[in-house]
Structures are given as C-alpha cells and as structure tokens.
N, C-alpha and C. Protein backbone atom coordinates (compact mmCIF):
# COMPACT_ATOMS: atom_id res chain seq x y z
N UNK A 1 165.52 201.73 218.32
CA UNK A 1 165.36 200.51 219.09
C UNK A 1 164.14 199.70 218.65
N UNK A 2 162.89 200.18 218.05
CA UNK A 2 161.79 199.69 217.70
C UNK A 2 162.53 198.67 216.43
N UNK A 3 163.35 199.12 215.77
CA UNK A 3 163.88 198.03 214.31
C UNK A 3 164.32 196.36 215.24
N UNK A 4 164.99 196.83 216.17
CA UNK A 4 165.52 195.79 216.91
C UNK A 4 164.63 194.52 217.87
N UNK A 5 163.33 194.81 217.79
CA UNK A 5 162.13 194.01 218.38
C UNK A 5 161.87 193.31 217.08
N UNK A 6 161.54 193.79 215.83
CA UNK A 6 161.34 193.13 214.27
C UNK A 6 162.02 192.28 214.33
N UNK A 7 163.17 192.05 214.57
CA UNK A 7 164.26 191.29 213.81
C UNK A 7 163.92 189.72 214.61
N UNK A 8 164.32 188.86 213.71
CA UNK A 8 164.40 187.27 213.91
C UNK A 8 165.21 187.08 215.45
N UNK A 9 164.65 186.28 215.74
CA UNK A 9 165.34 185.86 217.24
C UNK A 9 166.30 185.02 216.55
N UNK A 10 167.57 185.34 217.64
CA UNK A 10 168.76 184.29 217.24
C UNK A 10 168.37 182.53 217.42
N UNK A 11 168.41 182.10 216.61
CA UNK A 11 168.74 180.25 216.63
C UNK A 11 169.61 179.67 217.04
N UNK A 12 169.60 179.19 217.84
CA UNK A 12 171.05 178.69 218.21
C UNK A 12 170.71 177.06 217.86
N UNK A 13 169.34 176.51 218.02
CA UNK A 13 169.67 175.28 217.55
C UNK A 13 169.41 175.32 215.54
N UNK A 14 169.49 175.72 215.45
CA UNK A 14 169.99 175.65 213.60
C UNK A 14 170.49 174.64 212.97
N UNK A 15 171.88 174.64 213.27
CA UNK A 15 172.87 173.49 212.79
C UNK A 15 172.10 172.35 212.96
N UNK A 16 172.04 172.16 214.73
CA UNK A 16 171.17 170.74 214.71
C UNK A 16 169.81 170.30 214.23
N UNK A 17 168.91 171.49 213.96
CA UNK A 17 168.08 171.31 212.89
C UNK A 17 168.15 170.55 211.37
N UNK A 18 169.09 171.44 211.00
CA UNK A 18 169.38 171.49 209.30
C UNK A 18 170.14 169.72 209.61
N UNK A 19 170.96 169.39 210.49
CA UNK A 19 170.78 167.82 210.59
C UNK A 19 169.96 167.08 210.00
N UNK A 20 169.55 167.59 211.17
CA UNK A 20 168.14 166.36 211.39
C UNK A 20 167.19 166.44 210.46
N UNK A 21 166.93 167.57 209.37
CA UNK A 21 166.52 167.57 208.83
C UNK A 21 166.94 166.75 207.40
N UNK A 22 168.03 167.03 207.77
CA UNK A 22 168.87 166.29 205.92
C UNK A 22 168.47 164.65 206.62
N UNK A 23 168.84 164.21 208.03
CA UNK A 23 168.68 162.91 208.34
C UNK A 23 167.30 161.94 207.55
N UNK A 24 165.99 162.95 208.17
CA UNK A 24 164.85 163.19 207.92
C UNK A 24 164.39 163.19 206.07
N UNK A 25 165.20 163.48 205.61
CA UNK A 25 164.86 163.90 203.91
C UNK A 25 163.79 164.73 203.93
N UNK A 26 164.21 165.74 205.13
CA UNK A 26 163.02 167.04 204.64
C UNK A 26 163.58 168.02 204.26
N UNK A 27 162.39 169.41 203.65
CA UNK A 27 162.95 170.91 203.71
C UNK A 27 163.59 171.13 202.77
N UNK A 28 163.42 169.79 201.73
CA UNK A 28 164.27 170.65 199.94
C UNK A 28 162.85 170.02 199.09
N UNK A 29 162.01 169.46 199.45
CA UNK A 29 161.00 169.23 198.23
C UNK A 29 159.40 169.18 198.82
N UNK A 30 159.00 169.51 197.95
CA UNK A 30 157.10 169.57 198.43
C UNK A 30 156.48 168.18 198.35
N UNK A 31 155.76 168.26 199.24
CA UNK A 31 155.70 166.57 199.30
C UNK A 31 153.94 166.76 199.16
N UNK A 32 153.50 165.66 198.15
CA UNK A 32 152.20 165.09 198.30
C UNK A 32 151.32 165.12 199.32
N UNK A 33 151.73 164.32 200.36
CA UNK A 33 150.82 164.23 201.72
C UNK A 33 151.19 165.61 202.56
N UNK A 34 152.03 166.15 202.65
CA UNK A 34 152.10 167.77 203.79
C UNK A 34 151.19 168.65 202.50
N UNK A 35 150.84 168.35 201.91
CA UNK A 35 150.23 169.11 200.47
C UNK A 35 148.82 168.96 201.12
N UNK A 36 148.39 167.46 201.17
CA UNK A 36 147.25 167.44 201.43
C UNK A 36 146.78 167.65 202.89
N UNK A 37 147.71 167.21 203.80
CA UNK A 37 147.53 167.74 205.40
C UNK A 37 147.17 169.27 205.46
N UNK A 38 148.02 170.14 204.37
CA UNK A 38 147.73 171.65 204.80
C UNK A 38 146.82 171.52 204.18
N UNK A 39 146.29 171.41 203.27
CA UNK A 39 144.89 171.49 202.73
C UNK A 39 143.58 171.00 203.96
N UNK A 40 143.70 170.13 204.31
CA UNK A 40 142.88 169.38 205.67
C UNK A 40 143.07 170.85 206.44
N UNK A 41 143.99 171.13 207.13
CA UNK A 41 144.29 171.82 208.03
C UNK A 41 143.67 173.72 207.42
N UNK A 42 143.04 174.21 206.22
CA UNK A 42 142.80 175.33 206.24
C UNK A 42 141.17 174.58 206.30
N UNK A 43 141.19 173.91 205.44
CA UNK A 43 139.50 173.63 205.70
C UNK A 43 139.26 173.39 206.89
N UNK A 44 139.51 172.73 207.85
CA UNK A 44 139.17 173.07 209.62
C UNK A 44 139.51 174.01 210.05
N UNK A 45 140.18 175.07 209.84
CA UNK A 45 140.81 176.31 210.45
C UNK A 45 139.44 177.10 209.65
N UNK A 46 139.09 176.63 208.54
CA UNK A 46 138.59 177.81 207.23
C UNK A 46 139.68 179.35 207.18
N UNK A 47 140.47 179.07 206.64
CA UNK A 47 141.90 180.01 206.17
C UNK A 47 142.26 179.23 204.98
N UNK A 48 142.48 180.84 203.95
CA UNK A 48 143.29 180.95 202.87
C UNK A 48 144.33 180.21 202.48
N UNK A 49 144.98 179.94 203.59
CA UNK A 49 146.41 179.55 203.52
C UNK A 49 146.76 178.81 204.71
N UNK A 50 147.77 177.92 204.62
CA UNK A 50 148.26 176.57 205.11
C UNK A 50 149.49 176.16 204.67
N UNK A 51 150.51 175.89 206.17
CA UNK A 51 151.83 175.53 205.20
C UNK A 51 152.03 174.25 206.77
N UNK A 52 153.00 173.36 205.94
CA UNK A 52 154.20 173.03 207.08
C UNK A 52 155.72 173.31 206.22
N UNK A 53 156.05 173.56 207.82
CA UNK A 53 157.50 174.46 207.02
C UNK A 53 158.46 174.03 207.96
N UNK A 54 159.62 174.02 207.16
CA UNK A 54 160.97 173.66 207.45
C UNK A 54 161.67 174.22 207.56
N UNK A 55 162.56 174.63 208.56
CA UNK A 55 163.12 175.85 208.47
C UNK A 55 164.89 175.90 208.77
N UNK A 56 165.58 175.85 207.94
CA UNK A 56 167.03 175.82 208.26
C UNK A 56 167.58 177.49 208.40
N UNK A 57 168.86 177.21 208.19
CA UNK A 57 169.43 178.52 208.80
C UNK A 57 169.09 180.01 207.85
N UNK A 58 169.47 179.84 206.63
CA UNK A 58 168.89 180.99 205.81
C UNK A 58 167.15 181.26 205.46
N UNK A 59 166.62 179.99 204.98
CA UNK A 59 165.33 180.07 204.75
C UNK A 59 164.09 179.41 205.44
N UNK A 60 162.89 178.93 204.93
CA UNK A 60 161.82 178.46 205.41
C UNK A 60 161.63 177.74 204.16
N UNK A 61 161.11 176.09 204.03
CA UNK A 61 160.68 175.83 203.08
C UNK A 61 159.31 175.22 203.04
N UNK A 62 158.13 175.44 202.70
CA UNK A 62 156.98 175.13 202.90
C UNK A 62 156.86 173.65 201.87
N UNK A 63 156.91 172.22 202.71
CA UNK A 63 156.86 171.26 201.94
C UNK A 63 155.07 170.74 202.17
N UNK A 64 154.93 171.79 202.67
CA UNK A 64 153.32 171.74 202.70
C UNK A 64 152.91 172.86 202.58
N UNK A 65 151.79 172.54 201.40
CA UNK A 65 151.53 174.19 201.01
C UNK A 65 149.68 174.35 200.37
N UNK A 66 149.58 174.88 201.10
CA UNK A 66 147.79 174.91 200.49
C UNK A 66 147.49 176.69 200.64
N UNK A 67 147.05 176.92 198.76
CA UNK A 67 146.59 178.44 198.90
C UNK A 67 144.52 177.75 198.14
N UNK A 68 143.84 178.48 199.24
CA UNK A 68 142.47 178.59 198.15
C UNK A 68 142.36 178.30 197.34
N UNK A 69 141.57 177.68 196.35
CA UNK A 69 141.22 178.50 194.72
C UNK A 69 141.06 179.76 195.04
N UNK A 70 140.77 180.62 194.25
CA UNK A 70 140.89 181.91 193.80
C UNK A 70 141.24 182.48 194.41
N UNK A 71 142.23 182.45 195.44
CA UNK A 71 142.42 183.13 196.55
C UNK A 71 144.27 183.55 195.77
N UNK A 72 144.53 184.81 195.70
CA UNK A 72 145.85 185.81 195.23
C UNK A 72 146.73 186.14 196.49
N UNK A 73 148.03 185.72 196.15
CA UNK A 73 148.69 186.61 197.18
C UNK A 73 148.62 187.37 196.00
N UNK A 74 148.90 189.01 197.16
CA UNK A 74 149.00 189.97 196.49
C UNK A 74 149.91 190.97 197.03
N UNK A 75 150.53 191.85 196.50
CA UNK A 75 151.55 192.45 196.83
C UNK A 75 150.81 193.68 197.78
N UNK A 76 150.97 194.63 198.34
CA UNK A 76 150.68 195.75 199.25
C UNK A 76 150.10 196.93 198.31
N UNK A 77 150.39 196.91 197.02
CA UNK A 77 150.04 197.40 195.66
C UNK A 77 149.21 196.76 194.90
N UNK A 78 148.39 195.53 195.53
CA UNK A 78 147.65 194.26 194.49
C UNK A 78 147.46 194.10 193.61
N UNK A 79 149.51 193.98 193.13
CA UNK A 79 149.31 193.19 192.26
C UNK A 79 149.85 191.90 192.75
N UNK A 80 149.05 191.20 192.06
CA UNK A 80 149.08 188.94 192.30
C UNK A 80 150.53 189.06 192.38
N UNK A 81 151.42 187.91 193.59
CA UNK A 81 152.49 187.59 192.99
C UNK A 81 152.16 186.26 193.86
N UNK A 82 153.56 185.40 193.13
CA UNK A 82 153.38 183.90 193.35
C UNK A 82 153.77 183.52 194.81
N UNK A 83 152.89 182.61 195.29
CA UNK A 83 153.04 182.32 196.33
C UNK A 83 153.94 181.17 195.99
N UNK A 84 155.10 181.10 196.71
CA UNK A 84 156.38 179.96 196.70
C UNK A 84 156.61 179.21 197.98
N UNK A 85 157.08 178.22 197.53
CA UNK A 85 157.67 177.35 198.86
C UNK A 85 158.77 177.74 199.47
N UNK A 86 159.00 178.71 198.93
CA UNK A 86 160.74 179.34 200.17
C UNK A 86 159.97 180.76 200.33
N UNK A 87 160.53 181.06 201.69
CA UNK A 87 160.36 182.56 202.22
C UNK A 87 161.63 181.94 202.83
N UNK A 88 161.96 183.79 203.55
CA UNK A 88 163.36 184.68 203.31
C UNK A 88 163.38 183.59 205.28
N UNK A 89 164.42 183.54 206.03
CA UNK A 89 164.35 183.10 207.45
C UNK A 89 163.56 183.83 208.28
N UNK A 90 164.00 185.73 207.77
CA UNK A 90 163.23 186.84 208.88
C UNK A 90 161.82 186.80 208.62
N UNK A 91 160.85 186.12 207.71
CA UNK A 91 159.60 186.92 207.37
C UNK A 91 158.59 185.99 208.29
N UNK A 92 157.71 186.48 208.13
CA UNK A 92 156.34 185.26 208.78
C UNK A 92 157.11 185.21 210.39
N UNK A 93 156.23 184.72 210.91
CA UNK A 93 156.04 184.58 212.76
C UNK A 93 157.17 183.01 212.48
N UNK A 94 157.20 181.80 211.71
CA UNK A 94 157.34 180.94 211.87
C UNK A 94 158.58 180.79 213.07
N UNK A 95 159.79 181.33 212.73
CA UNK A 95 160.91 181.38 213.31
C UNK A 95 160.81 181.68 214.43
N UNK A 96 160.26 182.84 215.06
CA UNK A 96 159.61 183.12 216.06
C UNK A 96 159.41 181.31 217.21
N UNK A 97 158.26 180.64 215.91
CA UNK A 97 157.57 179.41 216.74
C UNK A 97 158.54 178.85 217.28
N UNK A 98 159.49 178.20 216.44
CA UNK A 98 160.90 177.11 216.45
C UNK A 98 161.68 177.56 217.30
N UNK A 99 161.96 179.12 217.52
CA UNK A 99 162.90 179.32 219.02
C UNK A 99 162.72 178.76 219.96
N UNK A 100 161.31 179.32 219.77
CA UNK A 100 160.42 180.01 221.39
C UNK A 100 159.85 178.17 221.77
N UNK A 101 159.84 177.42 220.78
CA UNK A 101 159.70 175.77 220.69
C UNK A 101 157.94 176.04 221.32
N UNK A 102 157.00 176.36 221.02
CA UNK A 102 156.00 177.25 221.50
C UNK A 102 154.49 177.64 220.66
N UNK A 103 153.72 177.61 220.35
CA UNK A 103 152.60 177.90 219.50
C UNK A 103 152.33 179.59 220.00
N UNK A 104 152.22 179.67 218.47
CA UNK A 104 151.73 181.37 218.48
C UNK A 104 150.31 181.88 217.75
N UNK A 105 149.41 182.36 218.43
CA UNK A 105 148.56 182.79 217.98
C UNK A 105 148.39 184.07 217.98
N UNK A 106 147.93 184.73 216.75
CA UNK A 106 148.05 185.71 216.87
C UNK A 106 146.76 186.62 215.87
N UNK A 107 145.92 186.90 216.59
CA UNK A 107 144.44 187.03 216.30
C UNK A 107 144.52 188.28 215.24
N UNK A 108 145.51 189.26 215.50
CA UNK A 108 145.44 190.39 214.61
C UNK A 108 147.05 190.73 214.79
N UNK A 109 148.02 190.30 213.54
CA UNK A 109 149.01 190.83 214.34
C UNK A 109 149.58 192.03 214.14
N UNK A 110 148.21 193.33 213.45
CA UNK A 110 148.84 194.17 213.81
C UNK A 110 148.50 194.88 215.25
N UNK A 111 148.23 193.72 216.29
CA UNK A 111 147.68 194.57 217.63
C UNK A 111 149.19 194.31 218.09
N UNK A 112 150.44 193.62 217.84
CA UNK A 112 151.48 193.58 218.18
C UNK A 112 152.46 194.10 217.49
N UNK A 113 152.98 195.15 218.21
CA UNK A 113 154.07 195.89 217.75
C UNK A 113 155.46 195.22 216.77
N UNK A 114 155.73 194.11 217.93
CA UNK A 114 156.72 193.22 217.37
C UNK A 114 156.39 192.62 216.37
N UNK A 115 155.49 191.96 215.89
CA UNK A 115 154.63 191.37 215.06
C UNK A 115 154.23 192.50 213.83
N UNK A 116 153.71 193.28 213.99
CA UNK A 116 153.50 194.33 212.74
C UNK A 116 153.87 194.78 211.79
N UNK A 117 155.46 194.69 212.07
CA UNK A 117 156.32 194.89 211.28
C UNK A 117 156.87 194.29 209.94
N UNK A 118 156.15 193.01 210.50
CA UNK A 118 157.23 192.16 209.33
C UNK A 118 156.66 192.04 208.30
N UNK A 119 157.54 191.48 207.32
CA UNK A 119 157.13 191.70 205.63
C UNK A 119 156.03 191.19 205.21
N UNK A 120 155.72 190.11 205.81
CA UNK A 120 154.43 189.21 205.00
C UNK A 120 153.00 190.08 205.27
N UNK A 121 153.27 190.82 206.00
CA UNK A 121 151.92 192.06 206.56
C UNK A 121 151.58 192.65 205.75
N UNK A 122 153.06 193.34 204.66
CA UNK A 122 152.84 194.45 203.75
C UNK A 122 152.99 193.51 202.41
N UNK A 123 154.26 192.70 202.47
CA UNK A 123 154.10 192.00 201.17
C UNK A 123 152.70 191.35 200.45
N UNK A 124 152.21 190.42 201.64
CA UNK A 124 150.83 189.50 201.12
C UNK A 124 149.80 190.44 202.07
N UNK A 125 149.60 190.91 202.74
CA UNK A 125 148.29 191.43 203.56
C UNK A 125 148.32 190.39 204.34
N UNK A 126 148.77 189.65 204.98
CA UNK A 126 148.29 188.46 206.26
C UNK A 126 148.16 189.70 207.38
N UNK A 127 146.77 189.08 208.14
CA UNK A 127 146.51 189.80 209.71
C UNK A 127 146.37 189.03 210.72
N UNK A 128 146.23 187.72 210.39
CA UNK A 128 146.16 186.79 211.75
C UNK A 128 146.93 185.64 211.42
N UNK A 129 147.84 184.95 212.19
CA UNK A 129 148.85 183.63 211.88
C UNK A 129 148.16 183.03 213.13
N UNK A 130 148.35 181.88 213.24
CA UNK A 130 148.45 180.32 214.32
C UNK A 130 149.37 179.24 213.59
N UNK A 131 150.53 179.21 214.50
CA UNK A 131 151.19 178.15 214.10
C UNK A 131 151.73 177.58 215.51
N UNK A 132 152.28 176.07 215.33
CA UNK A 132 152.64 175.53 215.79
C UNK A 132 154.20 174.85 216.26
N UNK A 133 154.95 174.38 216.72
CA UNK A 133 156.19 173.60 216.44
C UNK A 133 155.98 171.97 216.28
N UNK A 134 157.41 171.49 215.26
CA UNK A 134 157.21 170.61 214.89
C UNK A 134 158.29 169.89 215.69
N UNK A 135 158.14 169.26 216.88
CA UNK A 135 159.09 169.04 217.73
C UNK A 135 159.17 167.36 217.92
N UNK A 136 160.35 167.05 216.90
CA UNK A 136 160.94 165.62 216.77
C UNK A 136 161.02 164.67 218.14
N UNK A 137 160.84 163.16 217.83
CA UNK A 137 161.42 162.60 219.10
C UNK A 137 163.10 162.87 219.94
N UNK A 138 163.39 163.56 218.96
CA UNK A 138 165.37 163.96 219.43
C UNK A 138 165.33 164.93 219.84
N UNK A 139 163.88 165.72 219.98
CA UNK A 139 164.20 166.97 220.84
C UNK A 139 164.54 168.37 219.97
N UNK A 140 164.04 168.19 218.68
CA UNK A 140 164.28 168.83 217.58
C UNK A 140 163.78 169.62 217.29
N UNK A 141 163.17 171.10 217.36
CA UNK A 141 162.36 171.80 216.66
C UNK A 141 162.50 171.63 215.11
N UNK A 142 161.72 171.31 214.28
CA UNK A 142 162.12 170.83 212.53
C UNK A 142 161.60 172.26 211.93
N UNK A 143 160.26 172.66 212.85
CA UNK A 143 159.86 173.70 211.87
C UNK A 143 158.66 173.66 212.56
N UNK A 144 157.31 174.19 211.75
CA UNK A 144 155.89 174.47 212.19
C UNK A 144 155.13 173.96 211.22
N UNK A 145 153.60 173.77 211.70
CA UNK A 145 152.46 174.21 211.10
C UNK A 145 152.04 175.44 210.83
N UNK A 146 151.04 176.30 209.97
CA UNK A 146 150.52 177.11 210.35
C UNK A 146 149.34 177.70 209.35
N UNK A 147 148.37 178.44 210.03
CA UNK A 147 147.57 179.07 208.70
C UNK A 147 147.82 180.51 209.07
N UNK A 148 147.29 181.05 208.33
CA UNK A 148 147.23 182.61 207.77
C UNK A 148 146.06 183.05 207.19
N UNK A 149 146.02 184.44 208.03
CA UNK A 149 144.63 185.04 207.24
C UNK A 149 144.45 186.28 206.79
N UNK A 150 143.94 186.52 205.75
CA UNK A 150 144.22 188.44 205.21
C UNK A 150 143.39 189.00 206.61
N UNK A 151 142.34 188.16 206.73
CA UNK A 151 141.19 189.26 208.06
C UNK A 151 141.40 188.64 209.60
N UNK A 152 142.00 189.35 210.81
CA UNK A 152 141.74 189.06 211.94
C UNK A 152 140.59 188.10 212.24
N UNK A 153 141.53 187.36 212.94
CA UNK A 153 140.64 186.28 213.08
C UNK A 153 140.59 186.10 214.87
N UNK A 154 139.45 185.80 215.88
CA UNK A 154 139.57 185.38 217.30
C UNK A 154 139.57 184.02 217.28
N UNK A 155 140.87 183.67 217.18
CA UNK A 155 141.17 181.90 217.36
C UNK A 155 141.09 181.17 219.01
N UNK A 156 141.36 182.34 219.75
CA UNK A 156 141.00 181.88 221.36
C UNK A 156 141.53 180.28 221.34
N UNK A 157 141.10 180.01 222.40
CA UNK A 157 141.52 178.79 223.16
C UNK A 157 141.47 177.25 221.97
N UNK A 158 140.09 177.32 221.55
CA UNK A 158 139.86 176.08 220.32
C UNK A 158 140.96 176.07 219.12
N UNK A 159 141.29 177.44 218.87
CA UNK A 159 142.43 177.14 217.96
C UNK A 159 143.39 177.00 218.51
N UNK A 160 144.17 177.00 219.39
CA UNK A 160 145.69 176.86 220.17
C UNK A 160 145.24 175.49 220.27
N UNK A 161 144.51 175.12 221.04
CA UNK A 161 144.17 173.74 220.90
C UNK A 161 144.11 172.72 219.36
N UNK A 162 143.61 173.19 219.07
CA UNK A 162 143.76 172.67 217.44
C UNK A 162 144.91 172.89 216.78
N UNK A 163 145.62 173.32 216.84
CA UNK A 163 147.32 173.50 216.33
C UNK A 163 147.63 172.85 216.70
N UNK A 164 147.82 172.60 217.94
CA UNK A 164 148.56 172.11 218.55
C UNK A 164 148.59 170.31 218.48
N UNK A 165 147.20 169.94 218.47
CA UNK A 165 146.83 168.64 218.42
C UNK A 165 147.04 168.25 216.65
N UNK A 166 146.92 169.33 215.95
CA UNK A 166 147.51 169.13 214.79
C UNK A 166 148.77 168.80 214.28
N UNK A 167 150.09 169.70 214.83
CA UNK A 167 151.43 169.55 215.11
C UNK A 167 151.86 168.05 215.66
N UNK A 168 151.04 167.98 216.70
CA UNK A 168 151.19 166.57 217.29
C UNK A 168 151.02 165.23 215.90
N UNK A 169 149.58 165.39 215.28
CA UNK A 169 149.71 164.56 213.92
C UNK A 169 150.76 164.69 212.98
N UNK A 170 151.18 165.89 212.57
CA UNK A 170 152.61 165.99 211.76
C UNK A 170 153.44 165.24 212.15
N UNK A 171 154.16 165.37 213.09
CA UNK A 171 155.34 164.90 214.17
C UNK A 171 154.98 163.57 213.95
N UNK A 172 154.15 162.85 214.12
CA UNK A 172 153.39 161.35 213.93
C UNK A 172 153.54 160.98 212.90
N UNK A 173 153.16 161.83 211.52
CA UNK A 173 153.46 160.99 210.65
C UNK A 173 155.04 161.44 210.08
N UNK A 174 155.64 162.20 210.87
CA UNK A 174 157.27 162.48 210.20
C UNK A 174 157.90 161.05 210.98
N UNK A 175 157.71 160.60 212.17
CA UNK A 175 158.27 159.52 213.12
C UNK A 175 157.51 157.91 212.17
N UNK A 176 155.92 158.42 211.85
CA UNK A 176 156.01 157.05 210.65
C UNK A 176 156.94 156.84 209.18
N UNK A 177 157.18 158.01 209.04
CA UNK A 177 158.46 158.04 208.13
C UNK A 177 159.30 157.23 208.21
N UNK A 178 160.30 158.04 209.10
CA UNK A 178 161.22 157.42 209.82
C UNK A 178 161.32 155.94 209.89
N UNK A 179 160.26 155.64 210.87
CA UNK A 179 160.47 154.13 211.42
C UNK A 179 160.76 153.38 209.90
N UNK A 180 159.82 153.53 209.63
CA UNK A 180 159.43 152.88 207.82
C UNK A 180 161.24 152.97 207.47
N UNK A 181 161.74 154.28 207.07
CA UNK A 181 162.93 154.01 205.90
C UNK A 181 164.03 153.58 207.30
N UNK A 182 164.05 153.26 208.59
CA UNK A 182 165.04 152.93 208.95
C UNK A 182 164.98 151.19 209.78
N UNK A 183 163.17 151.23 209.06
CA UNK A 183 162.47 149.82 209.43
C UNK A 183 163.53 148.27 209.36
C-alpha cells in the first residue's frame, strides 16, 4: 500500500489543460523570457534550480529553465547527467501542485513519506521543492513555478508567500501574451 501514496494523483482536468495550452502556444518550446523569469526567481529564492512548467497528460515541459553555473545534476551515483526540459508526468511534486490547484512547500521532502519516494530524490538529489500553480483566467491549471534544492531548506511563511506572488506574475505575463496575439 506504501507504492500506492507515490503514485501521481489522477488529473482529470488534463484534456482541458493540454487545450488551453496548445490555445496558449505553450509547453512544446523554451522560451527566452520564462528562461529569464526562472533565473530572477532562483536568485530571490537563492536555489540551484528554477523551472516554469507545463504540464500535459504524459509529460512536464520546463519552458522555463534556470540551472546555476557550476551547479551538476547528478545521478544518485554522481555521475553529471543533463538536466532537460521534459521530465516523465510521475516525477517532481509538480503534478501534485496542478491537481491539488495549490502551492507546495516542502522544506525537506524526505520528512514526507509520500514525497520521499519519488525519482527526482534519487535521480538528481533534490531535498526541498516550493512550487506554485499557474492558474489561467479560464480557470485553468497550465502548470507551476518552482525551485529546488539538493539541501533542506526552512522556506516557512516568506516563501509560500513569494511563490505565490510570483505565480501570480507568470499568469500576468501569460494573459499579456494572450491579449497581445488575440489584440
């Protein structure tokens, strides 16, 4: 029964995601500015890592993506492997966010059982996530913000707050998008 807490929560809004997303022209290419937002967003967090991510029914696509300089993912065996803009749907908390439509912080996540399990723990060493949802004017979960950290981190109240008011800027400039190409 413990395998069965790991596993991805069912989506049921999916379909209408992967919509709104194709509507949107997100979630198939890395974009310049979510490039530089996650970058903004680890230097105020100070974390390794920074994504906004898109998330349709099979995968996650990080069209925002900021790793350190010298900073390695590394395998559970360290050796370096490449950090990419697609992860698998089950890995990382993200999916988690987009159900639950909800910000997750999670200071050490191996103090959570449910949380402990999953691949990006053993694959890259991450121990603390904060992410956010990216929740459209249509009522859309699109996906998240989020950073990541190899070392437990106490994000307390200032970081939930700061995600969150961050997410809120995403969403802002995905709706200045919008207006613009349907201007």
């Amino acid at each position: 029964m413990f395998y069965e807490r790991l596993l991805t929560p069912v989506d049921e809004e999916a379909p209408r995601r992967v919509l709104r997303l194709r509507e949107l022209r997100l979630g198939d290419v890395a974009d310049p500015e979510f490039d530089a937002f996650a970058r903004d967003l680890a230097q105020v967090t100070g974390t390794p890592f920074a994504m906004v991510n898109f998330i349709d029914e099979q995968r996650q696509f990080f069209a925002g993506l900021y790793v350190a300089p010298g900073v390695e993912a590394v395998s559970g065996g360290g050796e370096p492997i490449e950090m990419g803009r697609e992860m698998a749907r089950d890995h990382g908390w993200c999916p988690h966010v987009v159900v639950r439509r909800l910000p997750l912080v999670l200071d050490d996540v191996c103090d959570y059982p449910r949380f402990a399990g999953n691949p990006v723990v053993d694959t890259i060493g991450i121990r603390s996530y904060m992410g956010a949802p990216l929740i459209d004017r249509c009522g859309v979960a699109l996906g998240t913000i989020c950073v990541v950290d190899r070392e437990p981190r106490p994000w307390g109240r200032p970081g939930l707050e700061l995600i969150k008011a961050r997410a809120a800027e995403m969403v802002e400039l995905i709706h200045r998008r919008e207006d613009l190409a349907t201007g």
